[in-house]
Protein backbone atom coordinates (compact mmCIF):
# COMPACT_ATOMS: atom_id res chain seq x y z
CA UNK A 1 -23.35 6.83 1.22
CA UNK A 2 -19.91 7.76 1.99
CA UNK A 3 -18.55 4.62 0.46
CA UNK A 4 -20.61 4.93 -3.08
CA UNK A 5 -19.19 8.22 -3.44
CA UNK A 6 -15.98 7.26 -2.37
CA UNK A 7 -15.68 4.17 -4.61
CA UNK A 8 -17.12 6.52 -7.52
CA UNK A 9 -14.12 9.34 -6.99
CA UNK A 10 -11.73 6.63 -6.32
CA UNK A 11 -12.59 4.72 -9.96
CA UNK A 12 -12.61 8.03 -11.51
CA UNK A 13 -9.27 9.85 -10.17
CA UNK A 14 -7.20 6.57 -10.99
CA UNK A 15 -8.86 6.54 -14.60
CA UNK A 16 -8.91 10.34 -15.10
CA UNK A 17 -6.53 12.17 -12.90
CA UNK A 18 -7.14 14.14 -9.78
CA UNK A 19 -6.80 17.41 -11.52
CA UNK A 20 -9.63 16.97 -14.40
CA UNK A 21 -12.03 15.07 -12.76
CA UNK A 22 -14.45 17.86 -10.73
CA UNK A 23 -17.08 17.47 -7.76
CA UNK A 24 -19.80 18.05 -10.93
CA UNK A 25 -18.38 15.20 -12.68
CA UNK A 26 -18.31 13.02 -9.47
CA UNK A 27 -21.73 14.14 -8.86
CA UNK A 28 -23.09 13.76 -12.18
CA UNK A 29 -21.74 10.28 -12.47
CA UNK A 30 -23.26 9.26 -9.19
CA UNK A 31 -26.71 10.76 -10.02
CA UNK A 32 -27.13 13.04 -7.39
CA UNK A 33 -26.59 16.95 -6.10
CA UNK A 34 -23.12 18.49 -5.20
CA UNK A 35 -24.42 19.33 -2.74
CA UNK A 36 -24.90 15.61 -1.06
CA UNK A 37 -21.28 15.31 -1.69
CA UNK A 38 -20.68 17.95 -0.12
CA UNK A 39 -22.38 17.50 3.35
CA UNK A 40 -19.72 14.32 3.63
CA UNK A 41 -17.11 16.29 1.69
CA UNK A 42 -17.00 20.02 2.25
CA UNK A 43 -14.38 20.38 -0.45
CA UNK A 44 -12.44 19.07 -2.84
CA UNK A 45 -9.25 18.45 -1.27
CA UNK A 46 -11.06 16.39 1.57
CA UNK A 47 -12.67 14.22 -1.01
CA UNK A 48 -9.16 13.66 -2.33
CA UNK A 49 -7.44 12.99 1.29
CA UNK A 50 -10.96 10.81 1.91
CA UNK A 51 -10.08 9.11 -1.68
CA UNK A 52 -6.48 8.43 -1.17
CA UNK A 53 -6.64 6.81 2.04
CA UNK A 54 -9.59 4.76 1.07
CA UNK A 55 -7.96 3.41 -2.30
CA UNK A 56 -4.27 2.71 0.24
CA UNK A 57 -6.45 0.69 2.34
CA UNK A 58 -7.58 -1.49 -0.68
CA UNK A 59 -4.08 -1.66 -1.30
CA UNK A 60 -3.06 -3.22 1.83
CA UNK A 61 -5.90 -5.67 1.71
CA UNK A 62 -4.81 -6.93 -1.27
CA UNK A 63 -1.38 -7.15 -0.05
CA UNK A 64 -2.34 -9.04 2.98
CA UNK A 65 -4.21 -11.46 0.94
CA UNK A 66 -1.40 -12.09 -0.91
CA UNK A 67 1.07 -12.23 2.07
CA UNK A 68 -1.27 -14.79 3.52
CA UNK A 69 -1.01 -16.96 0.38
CA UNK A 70 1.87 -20.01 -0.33
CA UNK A 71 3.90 -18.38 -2.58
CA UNK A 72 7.93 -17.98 -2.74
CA UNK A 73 8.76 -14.57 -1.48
CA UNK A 74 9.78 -13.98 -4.78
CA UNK A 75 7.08 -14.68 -7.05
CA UNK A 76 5.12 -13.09 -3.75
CA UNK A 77 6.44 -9.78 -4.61
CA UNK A 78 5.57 -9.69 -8.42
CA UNK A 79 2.02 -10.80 -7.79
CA UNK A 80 1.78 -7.73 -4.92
CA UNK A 81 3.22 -5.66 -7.86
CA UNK A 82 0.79 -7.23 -10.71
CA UNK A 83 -2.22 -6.48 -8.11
CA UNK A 84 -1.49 -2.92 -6.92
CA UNK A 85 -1.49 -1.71 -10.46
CA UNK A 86 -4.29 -3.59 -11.59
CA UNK A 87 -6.20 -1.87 -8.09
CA UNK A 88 -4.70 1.22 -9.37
CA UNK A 89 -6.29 0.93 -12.82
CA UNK A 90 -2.67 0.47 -14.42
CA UNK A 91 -2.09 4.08 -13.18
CA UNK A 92 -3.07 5.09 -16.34
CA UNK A 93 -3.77 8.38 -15.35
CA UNK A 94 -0.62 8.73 -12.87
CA UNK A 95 -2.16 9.60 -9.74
CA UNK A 96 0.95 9.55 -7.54
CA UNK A 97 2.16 12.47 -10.14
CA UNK A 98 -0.81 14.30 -9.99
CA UNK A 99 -1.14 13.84 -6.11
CA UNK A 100 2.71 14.70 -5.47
CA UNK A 101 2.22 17.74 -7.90
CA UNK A 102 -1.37 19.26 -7.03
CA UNK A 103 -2.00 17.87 -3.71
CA UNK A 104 1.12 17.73 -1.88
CA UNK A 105 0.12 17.72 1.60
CA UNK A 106 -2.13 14.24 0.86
CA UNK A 107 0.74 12.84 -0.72
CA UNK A 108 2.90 13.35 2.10
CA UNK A 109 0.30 11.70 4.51
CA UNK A 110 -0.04 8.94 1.78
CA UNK A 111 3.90 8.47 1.84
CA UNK A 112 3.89 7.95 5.33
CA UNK A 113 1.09 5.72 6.26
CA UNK A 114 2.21 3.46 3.21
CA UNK A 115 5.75 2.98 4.76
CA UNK A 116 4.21 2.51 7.88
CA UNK A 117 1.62 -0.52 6.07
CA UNK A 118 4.05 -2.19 4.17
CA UNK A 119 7.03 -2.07 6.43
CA UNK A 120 5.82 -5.21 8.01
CA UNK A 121 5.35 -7.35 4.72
CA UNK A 122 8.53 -6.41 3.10
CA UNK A 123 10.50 -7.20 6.83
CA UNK A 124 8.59 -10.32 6.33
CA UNK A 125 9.05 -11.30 2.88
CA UNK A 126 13.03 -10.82 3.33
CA UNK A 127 13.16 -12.80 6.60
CA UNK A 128 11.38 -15.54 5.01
CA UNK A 129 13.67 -15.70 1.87
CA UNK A 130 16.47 -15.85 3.88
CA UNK A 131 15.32 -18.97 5.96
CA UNK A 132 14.17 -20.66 2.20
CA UNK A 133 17.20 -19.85 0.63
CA UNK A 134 15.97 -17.53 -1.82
CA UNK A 135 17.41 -14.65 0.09
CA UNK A 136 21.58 -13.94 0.95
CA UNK A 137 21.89 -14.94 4.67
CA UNK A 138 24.16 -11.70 4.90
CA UNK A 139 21.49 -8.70 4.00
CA UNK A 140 20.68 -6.16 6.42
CA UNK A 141 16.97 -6.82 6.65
CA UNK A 142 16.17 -3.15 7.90
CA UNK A 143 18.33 -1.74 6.06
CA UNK A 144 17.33 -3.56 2.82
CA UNK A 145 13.84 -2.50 3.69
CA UNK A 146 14.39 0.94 4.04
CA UNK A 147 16.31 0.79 0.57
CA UNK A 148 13.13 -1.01 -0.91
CA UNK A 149 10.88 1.18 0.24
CA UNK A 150 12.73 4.32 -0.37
CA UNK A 151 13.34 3.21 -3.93
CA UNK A 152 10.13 2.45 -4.33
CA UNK A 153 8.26 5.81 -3.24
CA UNK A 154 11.41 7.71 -5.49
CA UNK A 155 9.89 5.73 -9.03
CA UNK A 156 6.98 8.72 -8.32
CA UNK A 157 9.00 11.43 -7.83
CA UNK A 158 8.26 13.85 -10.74
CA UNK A 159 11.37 15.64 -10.63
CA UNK A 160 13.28 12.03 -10.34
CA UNK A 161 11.41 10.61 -12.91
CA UNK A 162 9.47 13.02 -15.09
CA UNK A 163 6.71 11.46 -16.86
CA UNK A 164 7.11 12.75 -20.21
CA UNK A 165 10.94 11.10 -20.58
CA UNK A 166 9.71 7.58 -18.23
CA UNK A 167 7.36 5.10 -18.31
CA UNK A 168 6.15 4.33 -14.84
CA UNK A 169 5.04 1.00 -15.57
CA UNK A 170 8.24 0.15 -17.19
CA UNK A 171 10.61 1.84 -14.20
CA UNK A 172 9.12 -0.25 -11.60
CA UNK A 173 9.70 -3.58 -13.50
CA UNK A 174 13.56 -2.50 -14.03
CA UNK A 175 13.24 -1.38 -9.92
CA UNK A 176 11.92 -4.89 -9.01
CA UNK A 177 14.34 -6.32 -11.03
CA UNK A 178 17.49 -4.72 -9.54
CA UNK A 179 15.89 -5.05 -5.90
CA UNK A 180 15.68 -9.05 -6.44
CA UNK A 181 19.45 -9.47 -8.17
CA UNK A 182 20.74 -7.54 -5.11
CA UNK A 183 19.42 -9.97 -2.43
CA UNK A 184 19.28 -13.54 -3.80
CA UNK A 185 21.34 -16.50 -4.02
CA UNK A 186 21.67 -18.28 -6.97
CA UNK A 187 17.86 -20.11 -5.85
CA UNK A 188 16.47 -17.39 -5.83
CA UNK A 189 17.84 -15.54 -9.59
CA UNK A 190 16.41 -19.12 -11.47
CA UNK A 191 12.96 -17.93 -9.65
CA UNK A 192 13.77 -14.18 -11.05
CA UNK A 193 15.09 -15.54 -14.47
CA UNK A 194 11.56 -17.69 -14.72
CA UNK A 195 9.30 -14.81 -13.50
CA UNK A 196 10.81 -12.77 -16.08
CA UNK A 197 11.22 -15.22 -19.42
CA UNK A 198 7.22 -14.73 -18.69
């Protein structure tokens, strides 16, 4: 039970935003009481917590997945990138706004158990393009990391990035962009230059 109505709230925050969608509507669209929501979920903001944490561990499946496959650490990183928004229903509804803004607490949490998730496949992904040449032999791999992650988490930031003036989508393609010219060798920009003339 806890995983229908998780899998419900999770399909309709990302397409709706936390803030609109209610426990009726979550309810309603599950055919059944409040109050059987409720019994798993006393309120709203553990739903949301429940939600966020359930949605992050999709993520990371889906980035294992594609850790696990035989692409160029390159290419590796856009199709992580094309995945995690797909997952996140093209963040239509911005959830990492809406969770930084009305749920700050949960975003925190989110923030940190993310960093400590993909830490790992990032370390990885830069060690390997180093040894395949698609990576500078001189980067600093944790320090690289940190930047990458750091960056990435700031392309939410309201206050950064406020959504009225940015285009999330189209922030985190210039991001990727500017993370990959920094690191490679000239092997690795014709992979960049290809991935992007797509």
């Amino acid at each position: 039970m806890k995983e229908k109505i998780l899998q419900k709230a999770s399909d309709l925050f990302l397409n709706l935003g936390f803030k609109s969608v209610t426990m009726d509507d979550i309810a309603h669209e599950l055919g059944m009481s409040k109050k059987t929501i409720y019994a798993h979920y006393p309120t709203k903001l553990k739903l949301v917590q429940a939600t966020t944490f359930f949605v992050l561990d999709k993520v990371n499946e889906t980035i294992c997945k594609v850790c696990s496959g035989n692409q160029n650490p390159i290419e590796e990183i856009f199709t992580i990138k094309s995945m995690v928004k797909d997952l996140l229903k093209g963040e239509k509804s911005s959830p990492h706004y809406q969770l930084q803004k009305y749920y700050p607490r949960v975003y925190k949490q989110l923030k940190e158990k993310h960093f400590e998730l993909i830490n790992h496949c990032i370390t990885e992904n830069l060690q390997r393009g180093i040894n395949e040449g698609y990576y500078r032999e001189d980067i600093d791999i944790d320090l690289i990391t940190k930047f990458y992650l750091n960056g990435n988490m700031s392309l939410i930031d309201i206050e950064l990035f406020p959504q009225e003036k940015y285009n999330l989508s189209e922030i985190k393609e210039a991001f990727m962009e500017y993370h990959i010219r920094a690191i490679s060798t000239e092997k690795g920009l014709k992979i960049l230059s290809n991935i992007l003339s797509k």
